[in-house]
Protein backbone atom coordinates (compact mmCIF):
# COMPACT_ATOMS: atom_id res chain seq x y z
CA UNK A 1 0.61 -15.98 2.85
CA UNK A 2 -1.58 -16.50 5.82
CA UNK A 3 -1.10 -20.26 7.50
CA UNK A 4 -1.88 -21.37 10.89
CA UNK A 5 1.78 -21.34 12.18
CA UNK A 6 1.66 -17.77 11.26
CA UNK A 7 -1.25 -17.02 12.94
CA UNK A 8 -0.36 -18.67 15.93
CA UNK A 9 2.89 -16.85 16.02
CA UNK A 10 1.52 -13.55 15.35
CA UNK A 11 -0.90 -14.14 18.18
CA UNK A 12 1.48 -15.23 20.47
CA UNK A 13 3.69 -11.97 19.23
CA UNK A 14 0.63 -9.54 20.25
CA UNK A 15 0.32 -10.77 23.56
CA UNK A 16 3.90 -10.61 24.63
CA UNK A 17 3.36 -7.10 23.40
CA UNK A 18 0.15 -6.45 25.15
CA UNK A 19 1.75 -3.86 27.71
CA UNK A 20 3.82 -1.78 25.31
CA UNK A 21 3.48 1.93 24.70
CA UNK A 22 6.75 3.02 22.92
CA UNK A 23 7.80 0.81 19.89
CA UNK A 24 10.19 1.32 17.07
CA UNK A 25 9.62 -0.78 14.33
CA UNK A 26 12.47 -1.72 11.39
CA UNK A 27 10.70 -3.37 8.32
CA UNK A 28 12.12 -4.06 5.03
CA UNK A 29 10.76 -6.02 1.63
CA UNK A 30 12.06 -7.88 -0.80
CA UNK A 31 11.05 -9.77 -3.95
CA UNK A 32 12.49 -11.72 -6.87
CA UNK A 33 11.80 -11.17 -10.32
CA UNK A 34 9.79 -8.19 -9.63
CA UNK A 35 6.93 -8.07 -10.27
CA UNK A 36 5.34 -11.77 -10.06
CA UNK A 37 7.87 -13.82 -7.91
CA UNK A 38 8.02 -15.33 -4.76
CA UNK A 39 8.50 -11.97 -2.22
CA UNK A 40 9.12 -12.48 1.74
CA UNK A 41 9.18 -9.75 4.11
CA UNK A 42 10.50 -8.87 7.68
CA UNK A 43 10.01 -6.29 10.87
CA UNK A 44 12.37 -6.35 13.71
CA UNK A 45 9.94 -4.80 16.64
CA UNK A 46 12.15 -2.97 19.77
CA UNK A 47 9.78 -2.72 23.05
CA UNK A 48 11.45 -1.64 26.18
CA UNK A 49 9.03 -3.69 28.06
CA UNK A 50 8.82 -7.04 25.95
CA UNK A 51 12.57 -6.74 24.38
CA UNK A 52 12.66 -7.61 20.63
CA UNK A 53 10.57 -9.32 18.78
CA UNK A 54 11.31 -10.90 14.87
CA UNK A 55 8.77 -11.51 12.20
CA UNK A 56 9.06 -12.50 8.90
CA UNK A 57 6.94 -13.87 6.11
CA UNK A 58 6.16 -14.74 2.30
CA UNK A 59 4.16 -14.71 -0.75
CA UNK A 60 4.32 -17.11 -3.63
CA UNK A 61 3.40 -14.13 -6.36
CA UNK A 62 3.83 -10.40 -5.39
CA UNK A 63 6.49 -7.37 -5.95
CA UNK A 64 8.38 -5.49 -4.18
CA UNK A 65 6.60 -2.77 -2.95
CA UNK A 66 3.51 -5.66 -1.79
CA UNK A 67 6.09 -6.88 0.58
CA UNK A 68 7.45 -3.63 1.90
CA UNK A 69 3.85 -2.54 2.87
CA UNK A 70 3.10 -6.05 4.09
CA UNK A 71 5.96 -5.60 6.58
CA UNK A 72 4.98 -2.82 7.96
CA UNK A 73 1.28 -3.44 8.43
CA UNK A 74 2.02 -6.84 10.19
CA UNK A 75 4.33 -5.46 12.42
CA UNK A 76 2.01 -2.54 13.50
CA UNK A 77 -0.86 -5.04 13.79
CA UNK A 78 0.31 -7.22 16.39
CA UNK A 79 1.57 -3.73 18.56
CA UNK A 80 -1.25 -2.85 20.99
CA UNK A 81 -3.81 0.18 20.00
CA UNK A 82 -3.41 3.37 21.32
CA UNK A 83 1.13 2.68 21.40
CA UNK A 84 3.34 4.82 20.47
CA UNK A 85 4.94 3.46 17.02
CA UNK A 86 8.30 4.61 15.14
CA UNK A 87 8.18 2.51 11.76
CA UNK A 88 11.51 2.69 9.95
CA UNK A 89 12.40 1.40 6.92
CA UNK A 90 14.36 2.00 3.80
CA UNK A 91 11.15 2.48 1.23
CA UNK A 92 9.95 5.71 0.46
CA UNK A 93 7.08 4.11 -1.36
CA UNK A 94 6.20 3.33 2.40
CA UNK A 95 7.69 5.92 4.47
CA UNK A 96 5.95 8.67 1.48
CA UNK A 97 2.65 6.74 0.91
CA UNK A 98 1.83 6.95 4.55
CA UNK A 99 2.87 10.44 5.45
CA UNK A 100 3.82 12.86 2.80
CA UNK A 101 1.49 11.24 -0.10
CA UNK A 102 -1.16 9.89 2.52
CA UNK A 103 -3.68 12.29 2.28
CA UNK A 104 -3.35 12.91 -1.43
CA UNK A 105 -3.76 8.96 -1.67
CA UNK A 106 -6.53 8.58 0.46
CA UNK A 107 -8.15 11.29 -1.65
CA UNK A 108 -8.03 9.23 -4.97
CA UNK A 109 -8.83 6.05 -2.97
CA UNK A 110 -11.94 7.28 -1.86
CA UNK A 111 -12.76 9.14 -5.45
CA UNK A 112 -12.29 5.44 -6.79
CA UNK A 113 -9.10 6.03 -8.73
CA UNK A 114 -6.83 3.16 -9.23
CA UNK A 115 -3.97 3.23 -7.18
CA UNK A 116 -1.50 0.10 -6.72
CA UNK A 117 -1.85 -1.99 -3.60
CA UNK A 118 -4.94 -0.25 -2.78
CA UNK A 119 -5.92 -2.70 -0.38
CA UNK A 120 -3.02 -2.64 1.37
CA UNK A 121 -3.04 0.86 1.98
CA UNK A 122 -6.34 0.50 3.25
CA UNK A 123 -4.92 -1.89 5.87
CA UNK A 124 -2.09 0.22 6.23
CA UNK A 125 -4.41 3.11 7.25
CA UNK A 126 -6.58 0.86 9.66
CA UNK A 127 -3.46 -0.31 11.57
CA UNK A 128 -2.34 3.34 11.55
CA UNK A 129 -5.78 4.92 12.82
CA UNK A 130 -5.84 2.44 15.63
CA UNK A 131 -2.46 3.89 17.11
CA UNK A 132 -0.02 7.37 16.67
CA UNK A 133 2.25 6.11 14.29
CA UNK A 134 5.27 7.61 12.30
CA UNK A 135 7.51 7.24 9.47
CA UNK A 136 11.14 7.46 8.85
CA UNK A 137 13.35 6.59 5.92
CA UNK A 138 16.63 5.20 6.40
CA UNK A 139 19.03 4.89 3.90
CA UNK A 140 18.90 0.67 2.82
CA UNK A 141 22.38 -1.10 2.76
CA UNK A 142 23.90 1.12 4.87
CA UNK A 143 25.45 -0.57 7.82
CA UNK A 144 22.24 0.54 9.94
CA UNK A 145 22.16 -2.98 12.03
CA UNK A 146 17.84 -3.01 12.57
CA UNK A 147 17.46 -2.54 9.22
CA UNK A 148 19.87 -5.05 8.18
CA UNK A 149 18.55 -7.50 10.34
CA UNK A 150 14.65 -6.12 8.31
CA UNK A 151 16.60 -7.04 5.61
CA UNK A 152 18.03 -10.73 6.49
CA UNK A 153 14.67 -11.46 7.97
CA UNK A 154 12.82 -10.43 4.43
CA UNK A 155 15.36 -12.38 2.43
CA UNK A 156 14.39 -15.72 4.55
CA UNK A 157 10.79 -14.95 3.95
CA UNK A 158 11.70 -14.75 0.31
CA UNK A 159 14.05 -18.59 0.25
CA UNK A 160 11.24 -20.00 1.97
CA UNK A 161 8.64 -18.62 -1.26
CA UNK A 162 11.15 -19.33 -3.64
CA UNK A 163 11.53 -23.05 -2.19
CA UNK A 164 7.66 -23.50 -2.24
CA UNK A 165 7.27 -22.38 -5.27
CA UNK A 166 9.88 -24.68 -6.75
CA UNK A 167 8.20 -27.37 -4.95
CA UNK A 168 4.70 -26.55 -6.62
CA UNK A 169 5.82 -25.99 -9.78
């Protein structure tokens, strides 16, 4: 979900990280009643030079695997082009889909073969193409503190689409 406050945020995020050139990113998803309910997701951003940064966010109707790509793609958007980028999270639909499967994907994508999320791969791969990005897969729930902290931040991103969507409903 896309709102002013965001933007302004996210805006205000890439310029603090204007100077960076080595970032590891932590980014988790979640969603309830997957598929179709309210999803939020979260990236917890390490720079040397700017410190950490936290972003999190929602959608009112999405799954899963939306909100685990969403993460990522956010958090590598606001990083400056041409950085150095470590995403880790715990979703090998994410960590896979953009390395080991990426090329395979791509393929199908551009035969015009239905893949899920298709236009968030597409994003994913902009993002990606703009800076030297890789992947690594941690194990979820596992006492590894960035990626709990993905986690927490996803979850709030999640209450807050939950409570809106009790509110609109």
């Amino acid at each position: 979900m896309s709102t002013p406050f965001l933007m302004a945020a996210l805006e205000a995020t890439r310029q603090r990280l204007t100077s960076s050139t080595n970032v590891i990113v932590h980014c988790d998803g979640a969603c309830q009643s997957n598929p179709g309910g309210p999803g939020g997701w979260g990236a917890v951003i390490d720079c040397p030079i700017a410190g950490r940064v936290k972003l999190f966010g929602s959608a009112r109707r999405t799954t899963n695997n939306r909100m685990e790509l969403q993460a990522a793609i956010i958090a590598i958007a606001v990083l400056p082009r041409l950085c150095n980028v470590r995403v880790v999270s715990d979703s090998r639909y994410v960590v896979n889909g953009a390395s080991t499967f990426a090329e395979s994907r791509r393929k199908k994508m551009r035969r015009g073969k239905e893949i899920p999320n298709s236009d968030l791969w597409e994003r994913l791969d902009q993002e990606q193409n703009r800076r030297f990005v890789t992947f690594e897969w941690v194990k979820g729930h596992n006492g590894h503190p960035e990626n709990e902290m993905a986690d927490k931040l996803a979850s709030r991103g999640l209450r807050e689409a939950a409570q809106l969507d009790r509110l609109l409903a």
